[in-house]
PDB file of N, CA and C in Angstrom:
ATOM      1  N   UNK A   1    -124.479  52.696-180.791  1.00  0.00           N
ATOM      2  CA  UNK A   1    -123.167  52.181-180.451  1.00  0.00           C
ATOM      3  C   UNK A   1    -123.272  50.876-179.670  1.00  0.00           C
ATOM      4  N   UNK A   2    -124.151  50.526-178.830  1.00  0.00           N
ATOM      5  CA  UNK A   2    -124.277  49.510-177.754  1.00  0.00           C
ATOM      6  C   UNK A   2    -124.514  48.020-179.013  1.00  0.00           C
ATOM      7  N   UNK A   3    -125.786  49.100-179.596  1.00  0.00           N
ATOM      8  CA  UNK A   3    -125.957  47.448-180.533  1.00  0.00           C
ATOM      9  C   UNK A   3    -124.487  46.840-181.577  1.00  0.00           C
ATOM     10  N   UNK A   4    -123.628  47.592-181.886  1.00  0.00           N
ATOM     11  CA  UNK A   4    -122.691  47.310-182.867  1.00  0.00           C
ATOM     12  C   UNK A   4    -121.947  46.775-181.632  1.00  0.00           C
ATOM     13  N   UNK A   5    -121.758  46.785-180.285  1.00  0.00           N
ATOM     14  CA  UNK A   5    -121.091  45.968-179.343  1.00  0.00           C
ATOM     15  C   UNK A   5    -121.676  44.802-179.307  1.00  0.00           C
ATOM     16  N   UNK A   6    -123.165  44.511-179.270  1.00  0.00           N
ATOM     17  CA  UNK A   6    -123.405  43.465-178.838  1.00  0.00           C
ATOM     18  C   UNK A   6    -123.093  42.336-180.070  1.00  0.00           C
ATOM     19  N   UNK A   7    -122.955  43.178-181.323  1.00  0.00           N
ATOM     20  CA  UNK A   7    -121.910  41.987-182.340  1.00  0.00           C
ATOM     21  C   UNK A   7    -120.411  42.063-182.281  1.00  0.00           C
ATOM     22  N   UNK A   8    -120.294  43.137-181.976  1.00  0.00           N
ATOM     23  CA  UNK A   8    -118.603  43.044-182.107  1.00  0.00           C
ATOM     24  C   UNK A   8    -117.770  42.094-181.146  1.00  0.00           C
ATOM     25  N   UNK A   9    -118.594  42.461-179.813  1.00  0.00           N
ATOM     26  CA  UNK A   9    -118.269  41.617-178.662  1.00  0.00           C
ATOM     27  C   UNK A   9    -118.321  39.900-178.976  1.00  0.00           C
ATOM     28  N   UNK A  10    -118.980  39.247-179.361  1.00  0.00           N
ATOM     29  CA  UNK A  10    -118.973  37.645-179.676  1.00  0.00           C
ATOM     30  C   UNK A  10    -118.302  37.730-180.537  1.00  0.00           C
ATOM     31  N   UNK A  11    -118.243  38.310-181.685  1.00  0.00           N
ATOM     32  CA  UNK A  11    -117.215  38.204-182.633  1.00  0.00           C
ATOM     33  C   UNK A  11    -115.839  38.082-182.689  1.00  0.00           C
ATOM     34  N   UNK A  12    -115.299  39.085-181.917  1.00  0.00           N
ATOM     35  CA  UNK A  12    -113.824  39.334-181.161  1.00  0.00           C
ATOM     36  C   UNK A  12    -113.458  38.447-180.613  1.00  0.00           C
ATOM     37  N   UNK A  13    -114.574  37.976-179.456  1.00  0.00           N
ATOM     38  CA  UNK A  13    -114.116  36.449-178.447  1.00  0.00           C
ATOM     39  C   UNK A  13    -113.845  35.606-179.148  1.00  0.00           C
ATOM     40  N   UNK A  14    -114.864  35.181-180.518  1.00  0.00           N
ATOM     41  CA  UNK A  14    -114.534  34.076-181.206  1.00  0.00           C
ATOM     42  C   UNK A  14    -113.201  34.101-182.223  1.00  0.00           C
ATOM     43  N   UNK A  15    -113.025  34.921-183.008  1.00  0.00           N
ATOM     44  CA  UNK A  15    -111.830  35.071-183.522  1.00  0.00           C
ATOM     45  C   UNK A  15    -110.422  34.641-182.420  1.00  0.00           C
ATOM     46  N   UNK A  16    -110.533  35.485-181.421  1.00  0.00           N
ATOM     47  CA  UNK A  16    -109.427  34.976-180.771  1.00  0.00           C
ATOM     48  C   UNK A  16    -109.642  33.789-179.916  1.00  0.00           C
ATOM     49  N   UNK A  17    -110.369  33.217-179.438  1.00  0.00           N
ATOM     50  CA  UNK A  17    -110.412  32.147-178.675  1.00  0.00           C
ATOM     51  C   UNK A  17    -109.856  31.239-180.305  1.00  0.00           C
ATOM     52  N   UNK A  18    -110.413  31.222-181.763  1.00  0.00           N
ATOM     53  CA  UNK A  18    -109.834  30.207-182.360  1.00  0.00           C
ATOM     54  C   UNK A  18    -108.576  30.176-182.754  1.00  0.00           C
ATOM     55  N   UNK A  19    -108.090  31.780-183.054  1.00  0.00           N
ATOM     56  CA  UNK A  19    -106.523  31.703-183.111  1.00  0.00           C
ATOM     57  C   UNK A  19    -105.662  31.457-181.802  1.00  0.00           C
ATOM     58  N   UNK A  20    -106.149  31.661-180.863  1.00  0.00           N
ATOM     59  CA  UNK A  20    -105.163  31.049-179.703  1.00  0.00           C
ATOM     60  C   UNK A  20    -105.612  29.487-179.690  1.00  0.00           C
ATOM     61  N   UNK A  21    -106.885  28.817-180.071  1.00  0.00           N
ATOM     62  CA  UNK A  21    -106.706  27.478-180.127  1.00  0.00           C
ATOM     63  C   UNK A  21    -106.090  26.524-181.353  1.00  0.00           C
ATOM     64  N   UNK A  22    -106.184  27.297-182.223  1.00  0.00           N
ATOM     65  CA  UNK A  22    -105.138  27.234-183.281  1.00  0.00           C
ATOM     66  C   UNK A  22    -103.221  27.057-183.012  1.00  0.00           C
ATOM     67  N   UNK A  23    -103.156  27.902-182.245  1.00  0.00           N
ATOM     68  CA  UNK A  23    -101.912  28.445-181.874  1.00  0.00           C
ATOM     69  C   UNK A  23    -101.208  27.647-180.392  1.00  0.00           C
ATOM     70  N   UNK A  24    -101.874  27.015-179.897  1.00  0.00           N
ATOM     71  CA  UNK A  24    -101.894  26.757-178.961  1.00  0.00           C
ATOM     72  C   UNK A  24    -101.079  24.952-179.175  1.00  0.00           C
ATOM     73  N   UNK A  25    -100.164  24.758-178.500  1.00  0.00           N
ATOM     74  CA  UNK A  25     -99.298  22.971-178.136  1.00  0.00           C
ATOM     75  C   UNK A  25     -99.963  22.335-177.992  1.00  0.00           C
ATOM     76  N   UNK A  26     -99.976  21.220-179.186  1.00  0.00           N
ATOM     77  CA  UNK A  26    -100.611  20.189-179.351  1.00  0.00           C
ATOM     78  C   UNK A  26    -101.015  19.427-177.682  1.00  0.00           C
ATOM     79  N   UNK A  27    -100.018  19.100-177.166  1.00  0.00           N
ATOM     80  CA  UNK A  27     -99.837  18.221-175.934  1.00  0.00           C
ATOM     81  C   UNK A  27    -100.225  18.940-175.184  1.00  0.00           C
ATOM     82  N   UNK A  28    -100.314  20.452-174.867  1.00  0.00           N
ATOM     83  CA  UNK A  28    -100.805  20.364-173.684  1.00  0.00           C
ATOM     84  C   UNK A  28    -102.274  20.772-174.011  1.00  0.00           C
ATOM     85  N   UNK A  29    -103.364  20.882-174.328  1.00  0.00           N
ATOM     86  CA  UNK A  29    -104.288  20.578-174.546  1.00  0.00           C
ATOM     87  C   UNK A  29    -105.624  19.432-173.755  1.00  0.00           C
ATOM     88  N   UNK A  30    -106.677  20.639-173.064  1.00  0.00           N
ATOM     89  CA  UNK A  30    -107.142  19.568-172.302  1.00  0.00           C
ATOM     90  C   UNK A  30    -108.089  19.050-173.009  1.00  0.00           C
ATOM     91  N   UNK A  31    -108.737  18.103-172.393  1.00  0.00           N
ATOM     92  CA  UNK A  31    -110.529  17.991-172.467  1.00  0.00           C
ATOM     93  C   UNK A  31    -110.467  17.049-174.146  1.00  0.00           C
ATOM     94  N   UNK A  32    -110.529  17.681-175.142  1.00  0.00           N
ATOM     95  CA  UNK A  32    -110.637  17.391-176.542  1.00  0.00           C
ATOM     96  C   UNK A  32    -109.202  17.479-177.102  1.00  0.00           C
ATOM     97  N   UNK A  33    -109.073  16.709-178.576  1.00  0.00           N
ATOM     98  CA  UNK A  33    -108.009  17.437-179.805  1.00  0.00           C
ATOM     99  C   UNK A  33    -108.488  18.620-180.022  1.00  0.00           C
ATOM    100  N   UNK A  34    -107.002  19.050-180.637  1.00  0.00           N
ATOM    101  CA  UNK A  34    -107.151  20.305-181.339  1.00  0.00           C
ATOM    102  C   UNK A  34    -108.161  20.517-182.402  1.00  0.00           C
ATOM    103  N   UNK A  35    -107.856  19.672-183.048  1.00  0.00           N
ATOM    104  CA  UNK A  35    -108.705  19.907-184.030  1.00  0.00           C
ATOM    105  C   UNK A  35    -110.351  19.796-183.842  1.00  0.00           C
ATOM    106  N   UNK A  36    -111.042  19.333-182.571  1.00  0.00           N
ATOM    107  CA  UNK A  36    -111.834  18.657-182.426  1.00  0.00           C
ATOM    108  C   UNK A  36    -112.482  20.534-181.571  1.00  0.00           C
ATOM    109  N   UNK A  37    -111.428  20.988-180.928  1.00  0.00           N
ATOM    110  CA  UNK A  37    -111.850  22.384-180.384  1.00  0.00           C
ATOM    111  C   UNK A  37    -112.502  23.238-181.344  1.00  0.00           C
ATOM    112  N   UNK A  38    -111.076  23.115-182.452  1.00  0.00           N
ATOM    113  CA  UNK A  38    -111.281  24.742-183.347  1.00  0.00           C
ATOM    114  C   UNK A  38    -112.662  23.667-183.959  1.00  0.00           C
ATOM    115  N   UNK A  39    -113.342  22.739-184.460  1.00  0.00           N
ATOM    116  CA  UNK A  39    -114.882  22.409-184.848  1.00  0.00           C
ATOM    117  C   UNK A  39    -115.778  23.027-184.114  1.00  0.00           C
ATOM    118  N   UNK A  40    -115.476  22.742-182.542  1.00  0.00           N
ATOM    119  CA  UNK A  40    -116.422  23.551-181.753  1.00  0.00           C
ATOM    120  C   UNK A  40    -116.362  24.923-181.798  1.00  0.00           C
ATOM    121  N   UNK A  41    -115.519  25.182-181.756  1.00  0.00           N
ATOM    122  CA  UNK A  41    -115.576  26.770-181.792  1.00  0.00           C
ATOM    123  C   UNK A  41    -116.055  27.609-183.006  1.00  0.00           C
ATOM    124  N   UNK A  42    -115.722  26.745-184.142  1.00  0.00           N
ATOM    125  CA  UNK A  42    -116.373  28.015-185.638  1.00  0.00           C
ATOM    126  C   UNK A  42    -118.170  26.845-185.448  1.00  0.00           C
ATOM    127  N   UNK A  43    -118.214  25.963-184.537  1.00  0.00           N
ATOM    128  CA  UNK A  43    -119.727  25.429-184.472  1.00  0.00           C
ATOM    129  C   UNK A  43    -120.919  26.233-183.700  1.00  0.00           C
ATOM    130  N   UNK A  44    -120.197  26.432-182.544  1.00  0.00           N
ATOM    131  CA  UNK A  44    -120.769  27.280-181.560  1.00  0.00           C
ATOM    132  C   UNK A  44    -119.754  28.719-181.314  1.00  0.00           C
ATOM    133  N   UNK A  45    -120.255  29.733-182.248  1.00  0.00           N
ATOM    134  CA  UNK A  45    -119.003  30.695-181.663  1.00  0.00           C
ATOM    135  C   UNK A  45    -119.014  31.322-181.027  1.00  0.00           C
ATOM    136  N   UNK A  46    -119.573  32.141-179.619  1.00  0.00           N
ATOM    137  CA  UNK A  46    -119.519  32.200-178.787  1.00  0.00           C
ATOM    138  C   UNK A  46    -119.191  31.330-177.573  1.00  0.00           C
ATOM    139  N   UNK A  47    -119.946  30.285-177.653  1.00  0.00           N
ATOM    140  CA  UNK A  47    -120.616  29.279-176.513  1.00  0.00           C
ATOM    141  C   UNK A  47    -118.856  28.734-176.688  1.00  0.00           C
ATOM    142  N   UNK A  48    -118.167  27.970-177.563  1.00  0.00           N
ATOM    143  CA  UNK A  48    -117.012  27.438-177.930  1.00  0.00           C
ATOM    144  C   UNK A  48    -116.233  27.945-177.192  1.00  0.00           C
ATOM    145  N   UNK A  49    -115.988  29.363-177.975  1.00  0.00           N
ATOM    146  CA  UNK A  49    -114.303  29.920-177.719  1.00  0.00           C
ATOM    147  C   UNK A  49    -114.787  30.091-175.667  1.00  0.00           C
ATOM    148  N   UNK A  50    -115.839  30.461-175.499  1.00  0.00           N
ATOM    149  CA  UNK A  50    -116.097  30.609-173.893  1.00  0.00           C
ATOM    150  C   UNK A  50    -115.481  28.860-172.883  1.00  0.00           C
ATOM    151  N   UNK A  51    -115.912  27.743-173.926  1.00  0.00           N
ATOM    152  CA  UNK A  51    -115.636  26.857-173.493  1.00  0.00           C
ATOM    153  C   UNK A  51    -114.031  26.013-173.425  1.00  0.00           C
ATOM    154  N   UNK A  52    -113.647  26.971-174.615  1.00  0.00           N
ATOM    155  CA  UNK A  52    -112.284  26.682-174.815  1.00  0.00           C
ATOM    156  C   UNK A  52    -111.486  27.455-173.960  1.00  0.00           C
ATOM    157  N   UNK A  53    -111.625  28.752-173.229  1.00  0.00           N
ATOM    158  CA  UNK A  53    -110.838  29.044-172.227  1.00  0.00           C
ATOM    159  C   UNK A  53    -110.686  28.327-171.085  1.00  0.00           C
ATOM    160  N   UNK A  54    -112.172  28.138-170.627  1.00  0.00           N
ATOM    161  CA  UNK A  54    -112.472  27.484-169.721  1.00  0.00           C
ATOM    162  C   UNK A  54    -112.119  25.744-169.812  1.00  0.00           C
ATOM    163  N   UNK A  55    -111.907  25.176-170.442  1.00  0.00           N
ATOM    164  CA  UNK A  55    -111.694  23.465-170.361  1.00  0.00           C
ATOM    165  C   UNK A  55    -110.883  23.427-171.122  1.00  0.00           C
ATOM    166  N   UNK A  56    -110.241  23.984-172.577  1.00  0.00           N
ATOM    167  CA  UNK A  56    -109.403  23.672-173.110  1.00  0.00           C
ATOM    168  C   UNK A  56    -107.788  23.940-172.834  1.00  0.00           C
ATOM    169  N   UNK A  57    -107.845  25.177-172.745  1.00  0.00           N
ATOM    170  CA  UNK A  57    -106.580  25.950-172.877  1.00  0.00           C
ATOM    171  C   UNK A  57    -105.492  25.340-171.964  1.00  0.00           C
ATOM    172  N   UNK A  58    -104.821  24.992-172.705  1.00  0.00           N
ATOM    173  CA  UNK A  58    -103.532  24.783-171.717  1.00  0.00           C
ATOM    174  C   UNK A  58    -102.883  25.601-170.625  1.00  0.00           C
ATOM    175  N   UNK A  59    -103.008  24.095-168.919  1.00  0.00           N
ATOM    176  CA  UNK A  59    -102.727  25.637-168.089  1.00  0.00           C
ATOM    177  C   UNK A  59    -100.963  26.238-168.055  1.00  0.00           C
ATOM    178  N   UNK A  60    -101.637  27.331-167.412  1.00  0.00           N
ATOM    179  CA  UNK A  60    -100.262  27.994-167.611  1.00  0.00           C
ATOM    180  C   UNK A  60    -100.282  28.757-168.758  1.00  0.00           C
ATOM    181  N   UNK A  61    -101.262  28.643-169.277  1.00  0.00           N
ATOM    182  CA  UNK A  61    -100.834  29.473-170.847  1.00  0.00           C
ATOM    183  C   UNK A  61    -101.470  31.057-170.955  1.00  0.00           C
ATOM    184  N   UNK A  62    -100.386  31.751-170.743  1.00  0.00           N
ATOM    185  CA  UNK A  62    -100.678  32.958-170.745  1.00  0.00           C
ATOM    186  C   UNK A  62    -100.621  33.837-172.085  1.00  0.00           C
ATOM    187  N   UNK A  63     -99.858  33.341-173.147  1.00  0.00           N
ATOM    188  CA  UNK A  63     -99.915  33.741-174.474  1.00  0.00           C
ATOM    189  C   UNK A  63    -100.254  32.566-175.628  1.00  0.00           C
ATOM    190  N   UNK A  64     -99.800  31.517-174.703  1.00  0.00           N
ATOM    191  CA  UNK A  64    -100.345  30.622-175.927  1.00  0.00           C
ATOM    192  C   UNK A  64     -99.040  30.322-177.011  1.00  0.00           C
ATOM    193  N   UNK A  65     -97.921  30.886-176.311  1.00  0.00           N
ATOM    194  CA  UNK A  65     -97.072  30.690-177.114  1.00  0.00           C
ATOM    195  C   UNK A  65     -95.840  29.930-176.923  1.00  0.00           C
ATOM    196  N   UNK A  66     -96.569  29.078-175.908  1.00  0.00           N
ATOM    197  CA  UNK A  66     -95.677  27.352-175.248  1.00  0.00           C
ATOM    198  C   UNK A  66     -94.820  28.546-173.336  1.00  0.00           C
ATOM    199  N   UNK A  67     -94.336  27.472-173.301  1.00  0.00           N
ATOM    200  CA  UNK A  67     -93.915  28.071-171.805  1.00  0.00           C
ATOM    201  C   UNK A  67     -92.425  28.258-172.146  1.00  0.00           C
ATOM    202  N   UNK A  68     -91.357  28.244-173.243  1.00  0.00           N
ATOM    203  CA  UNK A  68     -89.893  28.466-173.265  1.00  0.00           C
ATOM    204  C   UNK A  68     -89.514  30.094-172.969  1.00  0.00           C
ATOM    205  N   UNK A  69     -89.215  30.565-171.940  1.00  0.00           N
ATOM    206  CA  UNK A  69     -89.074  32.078-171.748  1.00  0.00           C
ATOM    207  C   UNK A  69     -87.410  32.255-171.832  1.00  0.00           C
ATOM    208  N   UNK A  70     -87.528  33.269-172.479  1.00  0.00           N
ATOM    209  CA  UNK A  70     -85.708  34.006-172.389  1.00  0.00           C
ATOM    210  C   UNK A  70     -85.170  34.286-171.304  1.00  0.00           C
ATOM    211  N   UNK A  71     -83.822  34.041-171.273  1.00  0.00           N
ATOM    212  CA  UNK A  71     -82.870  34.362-170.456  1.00  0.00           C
ATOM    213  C   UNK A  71     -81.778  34.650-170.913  1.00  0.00           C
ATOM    214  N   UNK A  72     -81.211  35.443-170.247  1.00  0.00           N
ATOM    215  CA  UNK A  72     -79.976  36.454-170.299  1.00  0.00           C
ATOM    216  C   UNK A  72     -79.035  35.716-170.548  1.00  0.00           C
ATOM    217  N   UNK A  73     -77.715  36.063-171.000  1.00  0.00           N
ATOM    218  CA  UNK A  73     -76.495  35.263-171.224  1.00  0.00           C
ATOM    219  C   UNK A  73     -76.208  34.894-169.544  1.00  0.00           C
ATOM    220  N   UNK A  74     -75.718  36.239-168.798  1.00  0.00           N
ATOM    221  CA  UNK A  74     -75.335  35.692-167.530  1.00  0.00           C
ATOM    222  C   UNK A  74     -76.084  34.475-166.734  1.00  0.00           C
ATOM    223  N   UNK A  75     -77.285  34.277-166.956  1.00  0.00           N
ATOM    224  CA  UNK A  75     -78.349  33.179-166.547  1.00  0.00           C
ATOM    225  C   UNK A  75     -78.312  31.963-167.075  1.00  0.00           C
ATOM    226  N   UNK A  76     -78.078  31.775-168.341  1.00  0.00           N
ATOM    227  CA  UNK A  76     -77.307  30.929-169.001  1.00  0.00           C
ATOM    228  C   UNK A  76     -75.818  29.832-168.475  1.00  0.00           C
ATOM    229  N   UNK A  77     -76.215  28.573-167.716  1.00  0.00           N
ATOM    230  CA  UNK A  77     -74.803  27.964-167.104  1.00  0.00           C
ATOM    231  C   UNK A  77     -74.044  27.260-168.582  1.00  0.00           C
ATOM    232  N   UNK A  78     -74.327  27.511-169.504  1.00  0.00           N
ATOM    233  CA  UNK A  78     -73.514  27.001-170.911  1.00  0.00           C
ATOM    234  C   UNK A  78     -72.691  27.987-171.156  1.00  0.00           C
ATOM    235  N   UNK A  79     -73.426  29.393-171.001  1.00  0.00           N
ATOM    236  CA  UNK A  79     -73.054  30.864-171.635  1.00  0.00           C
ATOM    237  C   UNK A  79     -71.902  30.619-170.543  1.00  0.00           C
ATOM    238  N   UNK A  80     -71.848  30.564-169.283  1.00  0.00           N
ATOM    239  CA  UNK A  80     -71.031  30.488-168.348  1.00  0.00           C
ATOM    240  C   UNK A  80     -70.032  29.591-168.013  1.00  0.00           C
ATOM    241  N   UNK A  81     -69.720  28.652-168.526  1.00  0.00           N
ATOM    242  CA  UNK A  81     -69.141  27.483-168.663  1.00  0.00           C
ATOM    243  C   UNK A  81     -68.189  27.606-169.448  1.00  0.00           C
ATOM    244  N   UNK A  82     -68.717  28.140-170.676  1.00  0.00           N
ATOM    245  CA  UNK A  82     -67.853  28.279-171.983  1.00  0.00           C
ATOM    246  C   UNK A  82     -66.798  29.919-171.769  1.00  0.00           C
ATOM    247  N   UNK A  83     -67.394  30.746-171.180  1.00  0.00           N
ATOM    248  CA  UNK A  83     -66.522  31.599-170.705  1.00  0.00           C
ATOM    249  C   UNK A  83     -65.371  30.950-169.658  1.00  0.00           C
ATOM    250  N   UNK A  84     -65.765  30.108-168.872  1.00  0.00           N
ATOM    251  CA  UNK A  84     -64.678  29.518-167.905  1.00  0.00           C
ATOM    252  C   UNK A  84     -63.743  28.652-168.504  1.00  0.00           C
ATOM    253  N   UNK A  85     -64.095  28.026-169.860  1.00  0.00           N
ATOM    254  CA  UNK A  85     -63.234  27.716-170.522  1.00  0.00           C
ATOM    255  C   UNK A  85     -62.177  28.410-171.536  1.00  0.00           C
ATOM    256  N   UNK A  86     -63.017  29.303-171.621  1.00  0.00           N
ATOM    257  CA  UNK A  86     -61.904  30.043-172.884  1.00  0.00           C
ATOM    258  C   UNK A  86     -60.994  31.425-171.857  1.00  0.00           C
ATOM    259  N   UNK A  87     -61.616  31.376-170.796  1.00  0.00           N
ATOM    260  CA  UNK A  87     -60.771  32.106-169.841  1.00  0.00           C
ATOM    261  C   UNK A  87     -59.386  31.926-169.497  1.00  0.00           C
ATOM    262  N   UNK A  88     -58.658  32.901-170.007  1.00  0.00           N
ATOM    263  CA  UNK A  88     -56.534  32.413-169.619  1.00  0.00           C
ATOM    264  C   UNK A  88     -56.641  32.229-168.379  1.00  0.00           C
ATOM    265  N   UNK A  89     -55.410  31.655-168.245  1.00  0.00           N
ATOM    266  CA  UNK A  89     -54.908  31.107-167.087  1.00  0.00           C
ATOM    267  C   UNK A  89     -53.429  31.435-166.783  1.00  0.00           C
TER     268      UNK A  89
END
């Protein structure tokens, strides 16, 4: 079992370190291009995707799936605005 970890383990890292560098906003992007990462990473695949957390990844990026988070209607000052308008009087 240990030895089928010691492939599964680099393997896993690398797959996802390239789909989150894949996946990941152009702009915020450190160090290198995108495109210049995911080379390193299917080049060196371990050593890469390790380097791409570490120097690439955009900070703040906790999913990788840009920083726009939801909010509620009430949180919303448009959602709220537009109720104050269509509100009788």
């Amino acid at each position: 079992m240990l030895r089928v970890l010691v492939f599964l383990v680099p393997i896993a890292i690398t797959i996802y370190g390239l789909i989150d560098a894949l996946m990941a906003p152009s702009p915020g992007i450190r160090l290198l291009p995108k495109a210049l990462w995911v080379f390193v990473i299917i080049v060196l695949p371990l050593v890469g995707a390790v380097l791409w957390f570490i120097l690439g990844r955009p900070l703040g990026a906790s999913t990788g799936r840009g920083s726009h988070r939801s909010i509620g209607p009430d949180d919303d000052p448009g959602f709220l605005a537009s109720l104050r308008d269509r509100k009788p009087r």
